[in-house]
C-alpha atoms as a PDB file:
ATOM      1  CA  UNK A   1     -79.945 129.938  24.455  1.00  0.00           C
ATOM      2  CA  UNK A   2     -83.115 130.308  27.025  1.00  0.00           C
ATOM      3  CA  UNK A   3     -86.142 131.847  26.319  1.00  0.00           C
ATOM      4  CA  UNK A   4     -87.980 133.668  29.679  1.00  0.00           C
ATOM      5  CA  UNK A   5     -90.708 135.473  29.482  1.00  0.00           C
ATOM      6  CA  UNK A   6     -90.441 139.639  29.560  1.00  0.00           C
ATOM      7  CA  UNK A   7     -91.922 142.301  30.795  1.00  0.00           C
ATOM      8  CA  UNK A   8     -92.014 143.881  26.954  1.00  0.00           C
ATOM      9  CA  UNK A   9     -95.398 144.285  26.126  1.00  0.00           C
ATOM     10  CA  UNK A  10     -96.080 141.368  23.339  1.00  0.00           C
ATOM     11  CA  UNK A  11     -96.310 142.055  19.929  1.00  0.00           C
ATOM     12  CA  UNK A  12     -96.690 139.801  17.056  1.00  0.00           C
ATOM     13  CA  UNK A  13     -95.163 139.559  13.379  1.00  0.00           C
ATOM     14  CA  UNK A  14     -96.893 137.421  11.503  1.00  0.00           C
ATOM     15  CA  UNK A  15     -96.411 136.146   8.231  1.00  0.00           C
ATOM     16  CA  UNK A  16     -99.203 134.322   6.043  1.00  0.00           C
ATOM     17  CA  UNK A  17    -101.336 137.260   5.587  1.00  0.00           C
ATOM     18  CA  UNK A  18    -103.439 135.754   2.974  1.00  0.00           C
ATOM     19  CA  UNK A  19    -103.650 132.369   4.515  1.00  0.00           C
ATOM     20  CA  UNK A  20    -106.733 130.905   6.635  1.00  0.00           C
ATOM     21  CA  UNK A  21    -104.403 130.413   9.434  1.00  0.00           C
ATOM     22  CA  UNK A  22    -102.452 133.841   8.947  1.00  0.00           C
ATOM     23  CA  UNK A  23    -105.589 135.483   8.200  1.00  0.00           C
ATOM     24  CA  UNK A  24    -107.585 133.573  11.521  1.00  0.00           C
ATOM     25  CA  UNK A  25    -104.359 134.743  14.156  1.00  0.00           C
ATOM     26  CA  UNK A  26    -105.161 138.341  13.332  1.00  0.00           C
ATOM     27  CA  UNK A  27    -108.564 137.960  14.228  1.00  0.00           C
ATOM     28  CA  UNK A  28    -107.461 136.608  17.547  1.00  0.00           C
ATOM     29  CA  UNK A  29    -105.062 138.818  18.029  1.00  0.00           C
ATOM     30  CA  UNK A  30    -107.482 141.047  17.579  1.00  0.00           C
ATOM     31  CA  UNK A  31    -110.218 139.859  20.020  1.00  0.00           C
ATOM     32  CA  UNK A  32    -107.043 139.344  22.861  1.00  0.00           C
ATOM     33  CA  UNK A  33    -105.945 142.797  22.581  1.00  0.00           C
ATOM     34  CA  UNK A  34    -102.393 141.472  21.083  1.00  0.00           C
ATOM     35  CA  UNK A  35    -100.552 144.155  19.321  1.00  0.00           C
ATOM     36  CA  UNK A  36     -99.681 142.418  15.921  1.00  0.00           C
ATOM     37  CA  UNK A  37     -97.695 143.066  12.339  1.00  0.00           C
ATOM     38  CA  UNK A  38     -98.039 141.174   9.178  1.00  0.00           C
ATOM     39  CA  UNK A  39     -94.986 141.094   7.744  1.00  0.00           C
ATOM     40  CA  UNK A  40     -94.359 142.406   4.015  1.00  0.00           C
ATOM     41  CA  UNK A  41     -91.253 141.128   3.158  1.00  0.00           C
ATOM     42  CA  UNK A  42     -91.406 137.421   1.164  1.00  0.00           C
ATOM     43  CA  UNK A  43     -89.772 134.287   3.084  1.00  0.00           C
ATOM     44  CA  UNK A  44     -87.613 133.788  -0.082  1.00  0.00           C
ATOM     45  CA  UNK A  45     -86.014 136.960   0.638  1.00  0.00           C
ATOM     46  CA  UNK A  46     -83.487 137.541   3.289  1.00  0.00           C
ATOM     47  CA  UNK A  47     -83.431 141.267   3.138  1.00  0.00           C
ATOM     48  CA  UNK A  48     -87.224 142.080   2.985  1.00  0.00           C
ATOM     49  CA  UNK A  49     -87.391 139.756   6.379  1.00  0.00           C
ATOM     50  CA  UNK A  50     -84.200 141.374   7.834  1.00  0.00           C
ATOM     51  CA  UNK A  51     -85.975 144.622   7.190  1.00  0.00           C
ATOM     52  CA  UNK A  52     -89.678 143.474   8.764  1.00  0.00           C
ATOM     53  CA  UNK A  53     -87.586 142.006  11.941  1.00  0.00           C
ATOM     54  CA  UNK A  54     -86.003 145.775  12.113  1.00  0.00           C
ATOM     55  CA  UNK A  55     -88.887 147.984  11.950  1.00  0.00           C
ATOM     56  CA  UNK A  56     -91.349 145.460  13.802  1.00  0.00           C
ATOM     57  CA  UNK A  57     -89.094 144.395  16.549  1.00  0.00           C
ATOM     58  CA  UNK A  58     -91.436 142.002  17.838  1.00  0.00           C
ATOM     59  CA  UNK A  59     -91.201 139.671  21.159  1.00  0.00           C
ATOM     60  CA  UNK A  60     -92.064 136.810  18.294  1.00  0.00           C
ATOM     61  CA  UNK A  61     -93.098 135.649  15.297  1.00  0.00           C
ATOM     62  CA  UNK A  62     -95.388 133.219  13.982  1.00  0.00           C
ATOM     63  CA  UNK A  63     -94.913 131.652  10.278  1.00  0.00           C
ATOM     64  CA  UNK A  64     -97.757 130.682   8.906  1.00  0.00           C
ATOM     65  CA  UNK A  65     -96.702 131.269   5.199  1.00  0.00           C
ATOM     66  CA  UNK A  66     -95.932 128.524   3.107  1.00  0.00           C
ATOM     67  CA  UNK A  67     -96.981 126.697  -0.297  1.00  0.00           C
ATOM     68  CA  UNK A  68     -99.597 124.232  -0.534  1.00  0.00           C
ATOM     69  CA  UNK A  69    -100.948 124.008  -3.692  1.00  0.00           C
ATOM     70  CA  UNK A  70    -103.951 125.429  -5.138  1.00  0.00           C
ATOM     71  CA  UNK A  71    -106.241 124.000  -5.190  1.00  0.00           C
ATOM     72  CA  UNK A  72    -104.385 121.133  -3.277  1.00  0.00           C
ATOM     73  CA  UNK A  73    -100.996 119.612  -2.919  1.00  0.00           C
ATOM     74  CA  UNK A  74    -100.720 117.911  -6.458  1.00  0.00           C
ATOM     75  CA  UNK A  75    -100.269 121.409  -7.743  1.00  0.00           C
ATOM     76  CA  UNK A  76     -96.623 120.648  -5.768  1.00  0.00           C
ATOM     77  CA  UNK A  77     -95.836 117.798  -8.031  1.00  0.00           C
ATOM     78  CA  UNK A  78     -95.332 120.372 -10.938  1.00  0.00           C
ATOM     79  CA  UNK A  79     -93.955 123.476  -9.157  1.00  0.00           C
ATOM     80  CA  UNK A  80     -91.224 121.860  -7.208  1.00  0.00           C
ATOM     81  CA  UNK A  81     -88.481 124.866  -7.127  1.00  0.00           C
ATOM     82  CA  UNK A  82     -91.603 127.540  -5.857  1.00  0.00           C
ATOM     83  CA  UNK A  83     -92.265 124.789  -2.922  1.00  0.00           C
ATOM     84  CA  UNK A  84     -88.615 124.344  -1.785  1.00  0.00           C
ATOM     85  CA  UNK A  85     -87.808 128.183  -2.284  1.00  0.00           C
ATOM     86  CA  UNK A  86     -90.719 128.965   0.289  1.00  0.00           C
ATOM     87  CA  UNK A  87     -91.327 125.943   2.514  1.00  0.00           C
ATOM     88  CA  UNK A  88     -87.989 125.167   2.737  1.00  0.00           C
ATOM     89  CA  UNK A  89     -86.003 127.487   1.902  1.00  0.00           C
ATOM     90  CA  UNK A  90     -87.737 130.499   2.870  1.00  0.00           C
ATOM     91  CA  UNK A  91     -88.835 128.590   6.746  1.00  0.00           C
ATOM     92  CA  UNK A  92     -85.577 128.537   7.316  1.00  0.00           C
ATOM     93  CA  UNK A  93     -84.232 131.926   6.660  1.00  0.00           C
ATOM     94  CA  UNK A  94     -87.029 133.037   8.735  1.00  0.00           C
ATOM     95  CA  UNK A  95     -85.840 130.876  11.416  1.00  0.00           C
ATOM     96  CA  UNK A  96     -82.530 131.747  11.438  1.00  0.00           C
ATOM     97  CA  UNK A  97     -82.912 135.223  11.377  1.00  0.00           C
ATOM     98  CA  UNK A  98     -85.086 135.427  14.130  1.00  0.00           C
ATOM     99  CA  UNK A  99     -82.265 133.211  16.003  1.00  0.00           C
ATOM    100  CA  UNK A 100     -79.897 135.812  15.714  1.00  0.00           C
ATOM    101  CA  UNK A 101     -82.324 138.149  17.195  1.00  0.00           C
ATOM    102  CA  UNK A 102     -83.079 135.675  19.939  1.00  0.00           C
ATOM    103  CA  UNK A 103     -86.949 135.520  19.362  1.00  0.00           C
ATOM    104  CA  UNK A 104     -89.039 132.479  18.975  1.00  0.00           C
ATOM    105  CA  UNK A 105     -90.398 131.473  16.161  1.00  0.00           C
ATOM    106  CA  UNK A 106     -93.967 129.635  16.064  1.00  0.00           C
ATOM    107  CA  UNK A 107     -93.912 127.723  12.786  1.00  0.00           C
ATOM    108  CA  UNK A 108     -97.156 126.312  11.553  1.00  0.00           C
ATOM    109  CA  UNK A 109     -96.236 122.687   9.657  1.00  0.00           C
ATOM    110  CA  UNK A 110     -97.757 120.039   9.287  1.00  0.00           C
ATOM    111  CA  UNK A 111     -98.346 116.051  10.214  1.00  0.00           C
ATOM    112  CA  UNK A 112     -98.791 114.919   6.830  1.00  0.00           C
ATOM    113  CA  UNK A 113     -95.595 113.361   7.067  1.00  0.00           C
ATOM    114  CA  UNK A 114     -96.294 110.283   8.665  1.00  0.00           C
ATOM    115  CA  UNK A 115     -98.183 107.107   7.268  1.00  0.00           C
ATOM    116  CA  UNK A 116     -99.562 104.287   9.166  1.00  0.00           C
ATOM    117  CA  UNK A 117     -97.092 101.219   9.676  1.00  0.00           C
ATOM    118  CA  UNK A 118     -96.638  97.691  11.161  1.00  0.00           C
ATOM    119  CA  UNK A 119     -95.682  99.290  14.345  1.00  0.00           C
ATOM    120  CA  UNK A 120     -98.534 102.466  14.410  1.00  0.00           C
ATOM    121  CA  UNK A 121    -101.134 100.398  12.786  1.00  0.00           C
ATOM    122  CA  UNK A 122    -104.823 102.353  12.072  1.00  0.00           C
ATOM    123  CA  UNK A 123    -107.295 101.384  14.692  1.00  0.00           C
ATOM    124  CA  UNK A 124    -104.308 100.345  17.179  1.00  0.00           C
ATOM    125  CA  UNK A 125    -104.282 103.906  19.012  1.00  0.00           C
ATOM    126  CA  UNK A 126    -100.683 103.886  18.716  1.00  0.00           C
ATOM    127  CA  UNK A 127     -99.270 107.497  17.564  1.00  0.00           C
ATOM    128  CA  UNK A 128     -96.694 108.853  16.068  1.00  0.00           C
ATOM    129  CA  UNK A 129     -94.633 111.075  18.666  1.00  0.00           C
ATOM    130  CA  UNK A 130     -92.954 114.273  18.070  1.00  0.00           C
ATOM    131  CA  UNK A 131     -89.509 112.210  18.113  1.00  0.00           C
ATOM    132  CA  UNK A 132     -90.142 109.786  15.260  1.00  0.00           C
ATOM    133  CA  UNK A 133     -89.214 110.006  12.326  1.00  0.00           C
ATOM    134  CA  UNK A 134     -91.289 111.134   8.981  1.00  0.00           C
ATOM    135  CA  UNK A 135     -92.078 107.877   6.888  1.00  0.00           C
ATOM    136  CA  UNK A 136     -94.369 109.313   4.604  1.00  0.00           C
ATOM    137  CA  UNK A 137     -93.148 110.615   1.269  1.00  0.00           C
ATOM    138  CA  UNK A 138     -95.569 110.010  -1.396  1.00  0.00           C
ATOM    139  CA  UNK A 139     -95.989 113.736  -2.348  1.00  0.00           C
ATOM    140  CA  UNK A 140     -93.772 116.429  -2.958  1.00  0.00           C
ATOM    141  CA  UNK A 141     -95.547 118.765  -0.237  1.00  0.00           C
ATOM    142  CA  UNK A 142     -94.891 116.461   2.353  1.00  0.00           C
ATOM    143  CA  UNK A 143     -91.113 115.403   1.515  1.00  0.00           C
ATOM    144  CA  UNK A 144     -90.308 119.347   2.052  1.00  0.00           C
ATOM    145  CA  UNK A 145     -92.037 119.456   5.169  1.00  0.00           C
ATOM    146  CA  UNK A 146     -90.159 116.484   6.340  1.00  0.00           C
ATOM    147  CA  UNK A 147     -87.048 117.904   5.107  1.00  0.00           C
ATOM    148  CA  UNK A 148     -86.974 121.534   6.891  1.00  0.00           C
ATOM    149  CA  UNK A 149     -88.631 119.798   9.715  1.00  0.00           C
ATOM    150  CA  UNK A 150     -85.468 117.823  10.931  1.00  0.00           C
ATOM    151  CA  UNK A 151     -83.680 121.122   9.597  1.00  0.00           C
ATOM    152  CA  UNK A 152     -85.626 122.755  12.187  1.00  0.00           C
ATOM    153  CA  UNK A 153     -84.624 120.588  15.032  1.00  0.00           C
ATOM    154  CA  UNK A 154     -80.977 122.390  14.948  1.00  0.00           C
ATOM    155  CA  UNK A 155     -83.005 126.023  15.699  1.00  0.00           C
ATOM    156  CA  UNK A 156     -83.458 125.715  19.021  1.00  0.00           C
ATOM    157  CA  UNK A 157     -85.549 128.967  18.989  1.00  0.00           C
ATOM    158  CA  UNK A 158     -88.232 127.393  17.006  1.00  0.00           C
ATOM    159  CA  UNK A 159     -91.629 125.825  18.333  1.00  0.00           C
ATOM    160  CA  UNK A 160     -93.060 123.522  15.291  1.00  0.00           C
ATOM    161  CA  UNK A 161     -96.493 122.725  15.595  1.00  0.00           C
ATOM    162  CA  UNK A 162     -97.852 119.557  13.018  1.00  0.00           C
ATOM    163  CA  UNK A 163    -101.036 120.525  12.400  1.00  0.00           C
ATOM    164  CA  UNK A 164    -103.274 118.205  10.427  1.00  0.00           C
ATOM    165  CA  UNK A 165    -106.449 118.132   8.301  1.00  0.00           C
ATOM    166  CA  UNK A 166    -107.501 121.453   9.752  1.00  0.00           C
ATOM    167  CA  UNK A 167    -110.844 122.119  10.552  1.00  0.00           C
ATOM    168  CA  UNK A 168    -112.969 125.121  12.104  1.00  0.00           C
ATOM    169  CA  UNK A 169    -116.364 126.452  12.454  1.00  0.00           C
ATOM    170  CA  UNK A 170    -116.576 128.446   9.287  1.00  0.00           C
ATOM    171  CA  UNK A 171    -118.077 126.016   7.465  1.00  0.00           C
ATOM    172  CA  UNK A 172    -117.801 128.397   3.904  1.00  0.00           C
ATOM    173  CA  UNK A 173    -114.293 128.303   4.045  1.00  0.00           C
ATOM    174  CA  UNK A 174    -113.067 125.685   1.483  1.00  0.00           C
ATOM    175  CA  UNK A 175    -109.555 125.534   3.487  1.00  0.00           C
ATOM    176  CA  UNK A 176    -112.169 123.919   5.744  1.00  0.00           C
ATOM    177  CA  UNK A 177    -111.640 120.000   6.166  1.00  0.00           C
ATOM    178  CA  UNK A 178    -115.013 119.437   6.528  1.00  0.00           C
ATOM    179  CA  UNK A 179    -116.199 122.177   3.902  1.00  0.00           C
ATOM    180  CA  UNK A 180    -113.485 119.905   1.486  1.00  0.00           C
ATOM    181  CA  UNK A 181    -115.268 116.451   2.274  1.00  0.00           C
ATOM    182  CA  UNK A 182    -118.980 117.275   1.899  1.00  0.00           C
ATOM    183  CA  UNK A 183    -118.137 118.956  -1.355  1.00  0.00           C
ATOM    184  CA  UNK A 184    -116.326 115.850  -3.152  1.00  0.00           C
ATOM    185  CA  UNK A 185    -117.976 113.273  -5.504  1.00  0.00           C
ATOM    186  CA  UNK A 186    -116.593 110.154  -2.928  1.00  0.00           C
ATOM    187  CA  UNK A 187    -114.578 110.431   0.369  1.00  0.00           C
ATOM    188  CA  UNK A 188    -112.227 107.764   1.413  1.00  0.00           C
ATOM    189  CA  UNK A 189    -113.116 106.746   5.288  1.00  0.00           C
ATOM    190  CA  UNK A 190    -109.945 106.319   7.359  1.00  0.00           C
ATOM    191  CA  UNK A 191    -109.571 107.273  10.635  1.00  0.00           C
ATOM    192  CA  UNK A 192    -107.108 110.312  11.388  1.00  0.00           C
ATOM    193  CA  UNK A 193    -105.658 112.848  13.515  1.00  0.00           C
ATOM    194  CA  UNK A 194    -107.239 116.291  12.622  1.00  0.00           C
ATOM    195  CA  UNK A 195    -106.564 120.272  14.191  1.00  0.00           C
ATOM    196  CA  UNK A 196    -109.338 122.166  15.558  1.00  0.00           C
ATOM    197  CA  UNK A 197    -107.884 125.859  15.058  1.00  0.00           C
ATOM    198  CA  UNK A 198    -110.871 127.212  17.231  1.00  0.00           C
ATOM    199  CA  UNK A 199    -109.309 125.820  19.767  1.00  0.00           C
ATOM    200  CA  UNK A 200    -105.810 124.922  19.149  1.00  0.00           C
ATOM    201  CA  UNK A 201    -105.054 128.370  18.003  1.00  0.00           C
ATOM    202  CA  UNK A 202    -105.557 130.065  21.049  1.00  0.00           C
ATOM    203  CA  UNK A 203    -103.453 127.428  22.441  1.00  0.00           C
ATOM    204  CA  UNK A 204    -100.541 128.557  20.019  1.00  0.00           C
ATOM    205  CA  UNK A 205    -100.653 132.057  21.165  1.00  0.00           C
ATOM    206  CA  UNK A 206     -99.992 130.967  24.672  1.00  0.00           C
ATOM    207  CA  UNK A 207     -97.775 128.459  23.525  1.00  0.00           C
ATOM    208  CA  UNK A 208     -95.887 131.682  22.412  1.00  0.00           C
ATOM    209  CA  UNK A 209     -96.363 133.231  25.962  1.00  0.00           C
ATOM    210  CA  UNK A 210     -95.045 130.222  27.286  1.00  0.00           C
ATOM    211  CA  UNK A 211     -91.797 130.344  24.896  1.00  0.00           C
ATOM    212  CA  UNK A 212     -92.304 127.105  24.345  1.00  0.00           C
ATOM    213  CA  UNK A 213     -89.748 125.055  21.440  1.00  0.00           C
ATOM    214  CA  UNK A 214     -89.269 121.719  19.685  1.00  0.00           C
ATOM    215  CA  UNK A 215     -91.907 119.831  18.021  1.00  0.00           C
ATOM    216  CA  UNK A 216     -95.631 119.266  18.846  1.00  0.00           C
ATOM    217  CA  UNK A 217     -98.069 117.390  17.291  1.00  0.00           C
ATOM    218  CA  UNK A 218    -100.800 119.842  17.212  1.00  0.00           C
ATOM    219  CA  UNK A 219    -104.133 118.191  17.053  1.00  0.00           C
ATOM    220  CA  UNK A 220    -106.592 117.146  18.950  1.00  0.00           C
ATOM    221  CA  UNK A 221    -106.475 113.411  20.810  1.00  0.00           C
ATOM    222  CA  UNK A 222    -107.543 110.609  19.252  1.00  0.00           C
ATOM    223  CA  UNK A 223    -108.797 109.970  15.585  1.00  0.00           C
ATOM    224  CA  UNK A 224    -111.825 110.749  13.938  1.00  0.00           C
ATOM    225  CA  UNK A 225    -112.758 109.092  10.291  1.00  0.00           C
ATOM    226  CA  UNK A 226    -113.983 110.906   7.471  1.00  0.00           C
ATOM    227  CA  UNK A 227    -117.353 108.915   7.210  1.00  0.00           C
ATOM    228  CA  UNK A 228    -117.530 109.905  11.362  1.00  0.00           C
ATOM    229  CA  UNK A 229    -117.530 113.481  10.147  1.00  0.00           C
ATOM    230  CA  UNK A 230    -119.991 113.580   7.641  1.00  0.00           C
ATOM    231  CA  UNK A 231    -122.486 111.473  10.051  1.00  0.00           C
ATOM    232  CA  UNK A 232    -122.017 114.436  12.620  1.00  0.00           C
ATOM    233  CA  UNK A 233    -122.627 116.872   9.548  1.00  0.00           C
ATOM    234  CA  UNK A 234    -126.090 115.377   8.728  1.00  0.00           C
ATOM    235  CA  UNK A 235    -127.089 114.795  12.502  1.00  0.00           C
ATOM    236  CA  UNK A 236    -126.286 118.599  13.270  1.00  0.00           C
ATOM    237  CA  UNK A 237    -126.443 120.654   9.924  1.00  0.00           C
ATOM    238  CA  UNK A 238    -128.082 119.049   6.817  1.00  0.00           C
ATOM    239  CA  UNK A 239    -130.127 116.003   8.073  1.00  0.00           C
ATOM    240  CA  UNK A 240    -130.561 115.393   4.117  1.00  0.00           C
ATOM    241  CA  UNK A 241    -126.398 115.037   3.018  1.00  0.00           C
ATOM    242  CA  UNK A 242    -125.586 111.767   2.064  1.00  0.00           C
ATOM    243  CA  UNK A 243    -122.118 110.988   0.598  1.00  0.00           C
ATOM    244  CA  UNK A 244    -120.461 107.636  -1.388  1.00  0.00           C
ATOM    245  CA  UNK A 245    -117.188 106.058  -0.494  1.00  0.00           C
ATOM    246  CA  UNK A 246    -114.338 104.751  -2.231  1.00  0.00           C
ATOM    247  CA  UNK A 247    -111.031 102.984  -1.167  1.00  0.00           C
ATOM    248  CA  UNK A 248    -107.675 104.074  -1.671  1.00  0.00           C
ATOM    249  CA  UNK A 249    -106.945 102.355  -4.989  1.00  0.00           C
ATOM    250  CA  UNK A 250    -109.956 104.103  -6.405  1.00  0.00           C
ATOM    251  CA  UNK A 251    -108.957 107.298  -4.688  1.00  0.00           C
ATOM    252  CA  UNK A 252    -105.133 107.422  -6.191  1.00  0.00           C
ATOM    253  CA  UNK A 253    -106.624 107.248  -9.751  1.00  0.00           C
ATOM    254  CA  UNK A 254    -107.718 110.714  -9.620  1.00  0.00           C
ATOM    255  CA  UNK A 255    -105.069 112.434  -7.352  1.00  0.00           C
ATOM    256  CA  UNK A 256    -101.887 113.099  -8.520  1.00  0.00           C
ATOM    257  CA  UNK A 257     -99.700 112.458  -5.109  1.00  0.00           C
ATOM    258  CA  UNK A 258    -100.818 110.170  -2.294  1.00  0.00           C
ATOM    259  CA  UNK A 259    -102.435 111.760   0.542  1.00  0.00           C
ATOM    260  CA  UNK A 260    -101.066 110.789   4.472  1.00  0.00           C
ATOM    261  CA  UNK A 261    -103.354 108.883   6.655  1.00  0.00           C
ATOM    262  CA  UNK A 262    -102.304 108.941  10.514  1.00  0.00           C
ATOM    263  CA  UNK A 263    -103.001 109.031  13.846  1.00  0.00           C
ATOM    264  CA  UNK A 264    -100.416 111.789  15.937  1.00  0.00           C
ATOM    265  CA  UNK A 265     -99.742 111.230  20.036  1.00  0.00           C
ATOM    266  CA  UNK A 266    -100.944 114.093  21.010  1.00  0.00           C
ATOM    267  CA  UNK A 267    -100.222 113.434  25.098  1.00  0.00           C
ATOM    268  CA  UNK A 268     -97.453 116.116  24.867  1.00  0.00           C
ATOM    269  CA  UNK A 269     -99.604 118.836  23.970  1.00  0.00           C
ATOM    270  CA  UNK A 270    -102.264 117.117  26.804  1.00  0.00           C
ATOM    271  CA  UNK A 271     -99.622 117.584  29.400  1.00  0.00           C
ATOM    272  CA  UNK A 272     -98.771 121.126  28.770  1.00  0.00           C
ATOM    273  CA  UNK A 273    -102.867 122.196  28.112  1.00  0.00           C
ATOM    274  CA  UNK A 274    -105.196 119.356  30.050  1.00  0.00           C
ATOM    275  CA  UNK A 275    -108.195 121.411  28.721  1.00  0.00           C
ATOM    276  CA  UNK A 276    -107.674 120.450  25.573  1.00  0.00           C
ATOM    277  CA  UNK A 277    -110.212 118.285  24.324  1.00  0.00           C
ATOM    278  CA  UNK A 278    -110.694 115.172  22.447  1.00  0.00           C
ATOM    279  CA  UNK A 279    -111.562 115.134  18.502  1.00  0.00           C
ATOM    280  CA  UNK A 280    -114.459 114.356  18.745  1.00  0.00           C
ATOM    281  CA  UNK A 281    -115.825 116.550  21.958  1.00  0.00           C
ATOM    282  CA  UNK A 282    -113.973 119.350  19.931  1.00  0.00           C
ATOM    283  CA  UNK A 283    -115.669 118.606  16.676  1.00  0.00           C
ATOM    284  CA  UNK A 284    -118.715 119.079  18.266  1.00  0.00           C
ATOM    285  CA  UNK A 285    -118.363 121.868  20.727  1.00  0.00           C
ATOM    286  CA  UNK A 286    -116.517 124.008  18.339  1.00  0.00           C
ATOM    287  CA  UNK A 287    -117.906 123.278  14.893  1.00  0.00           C
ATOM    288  CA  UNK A 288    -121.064 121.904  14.953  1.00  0.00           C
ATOM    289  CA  UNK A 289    -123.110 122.833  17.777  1.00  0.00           C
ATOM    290  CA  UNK A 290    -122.260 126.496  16.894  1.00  0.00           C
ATOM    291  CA  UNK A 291    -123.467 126.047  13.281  1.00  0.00           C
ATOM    292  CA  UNK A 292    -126.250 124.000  14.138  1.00  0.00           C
ATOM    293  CA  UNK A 293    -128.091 127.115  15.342  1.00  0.00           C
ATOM    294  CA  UNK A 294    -127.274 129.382  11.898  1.00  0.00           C
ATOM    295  CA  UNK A 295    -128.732 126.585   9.921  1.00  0.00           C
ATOM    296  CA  UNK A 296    -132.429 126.779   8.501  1.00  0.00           C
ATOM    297  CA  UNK A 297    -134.158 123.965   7.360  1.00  0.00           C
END
């Protein structure tokens, strides 16, 4: 099954509503002049979707739904049939109904399913690439994503995009990476592959244009560690923040489920945009410098 681009006029059914990144892609939409649906119907439910797909009749749909946890992932570890009827289950209804319509679907997942090994050691700048294979299982959260992931490979009508430790300039948001970090007692400091949405989702709406499918890592090159972050976040927003460490051992004492420390490849996603910029240059152009100005000393 091929996917060319139309003539139709584009429009958009979305589903993730109340979600940062559901929530953020309307705003785009918005600003682009996209015509654009959130959908009503629940993943979980066949019918309600069958029923959005029918009324909507979008040229594609982005899935940006999905359980987390509140207020992180450990809430996972105790809820595990509401994680697997909606991140697994529910992805994959989704995905298959909009197969038999012949639409692609743009699923927001995530890279939190990789761990760093013998052979992608941290500091080596060796990545993981959108063919290897998940390693990381220590939480629940992740072991779903891993699961309807491969699941996913067999929908050739679906574009997964691994996003990571998102971050973007709303610095109130406590979605927010960086909004997470400055607000904990201690902050491990490993160096990882993070998302910029300011700028990668743009980049996933004309990934959509594009019809592009498979998997993507979707962050930005290279690695940036936490203690990198917070050093940018004193030098550009609050010269007085200071912040303590701690190492892993001390970290897994008060979290329920380990947390995934990686680096992605993101060359793929290079090739296709060469705009895109590093971590680091993003970090800054998108996040920081922009607040910089907003805050008073």
């Amino acid at each position: 099954m091929g996917f060319t681009a139309s003539d139709k006029p584009l429009k958009f059914l979305i589903y993730g509503r109340t979600g940062w990144i559901g929530g953020l892609l309307g705003k785009l939409c918005d600003s682009q002049g996209i015509d654009y649906v959130y959908g009503s119907g629940r993943l979980e439910n066949r019918t309600s979707l069958q029923a959005d797909l029918d009324s909507v009749n979008p040229t594609h749909v982005f899935n940006a739904a999905g359980v987390t946890g509140r207020p992180n992932v450990d809430w996972c570890e105790s809820h595990k049939v509401e994680t697997i009827r909606t991140n697994v289950v529910g992805t994959l209804t989704l995905a298959d109904l909009c197969r038999t319509k012949g639409l692609v679907l743009i699923n927001y997942a995530t890279g939190c399913i990789f761990e760093y090994d013998s052979e992608h050691q941290l500091g080596s700048g060796v990545g993981f690439k959108e063919e290897d294979i998940p390693n990381f299982i220590g939480s629940f959260y992740s072991k779903t994503k891993a699961m309807v992931e491969d699941l996913l490979k067999n929908y050739e009508n679906v574009c997964t995009l691994r996003v990571r430790m998102p971050i973007s300039s709303d610095l109130s948001n406590p979605r927010n990476f960086i909004t997470k970090i400055t607000r904990y007692e201690k902050v491990v400091n490993i160096p990882n592959s993070m998302t910029i949405l300011d700028e990668l989702l743009p980049i996933s709406i004309e990934m959509a244009k594009r019809n592009l499918t498979g998997i993507w890592n979707f962050t930005n090159p290279g690695v940036v560690s936490h203690n990198e972050i917070l050093e940018m976040y004193r030098d550009y927003i609050d010269p007085n923040f200071t912040w303590k460490n701690f190492n892993l051992e001390e970290q897994a004492k008060v979290i329920v489920a380990p947390r995934s420390n990686n680096e992605l490849d993101a060359s793929k996603l290079k090739k296709e945009f060469p705009e895109l910029l590093s971590i680091k240059e993003s970090l800054i152009k998108y996040v920081f410098k922009p607040n910089q100005e907003t805050f008073v000393k």
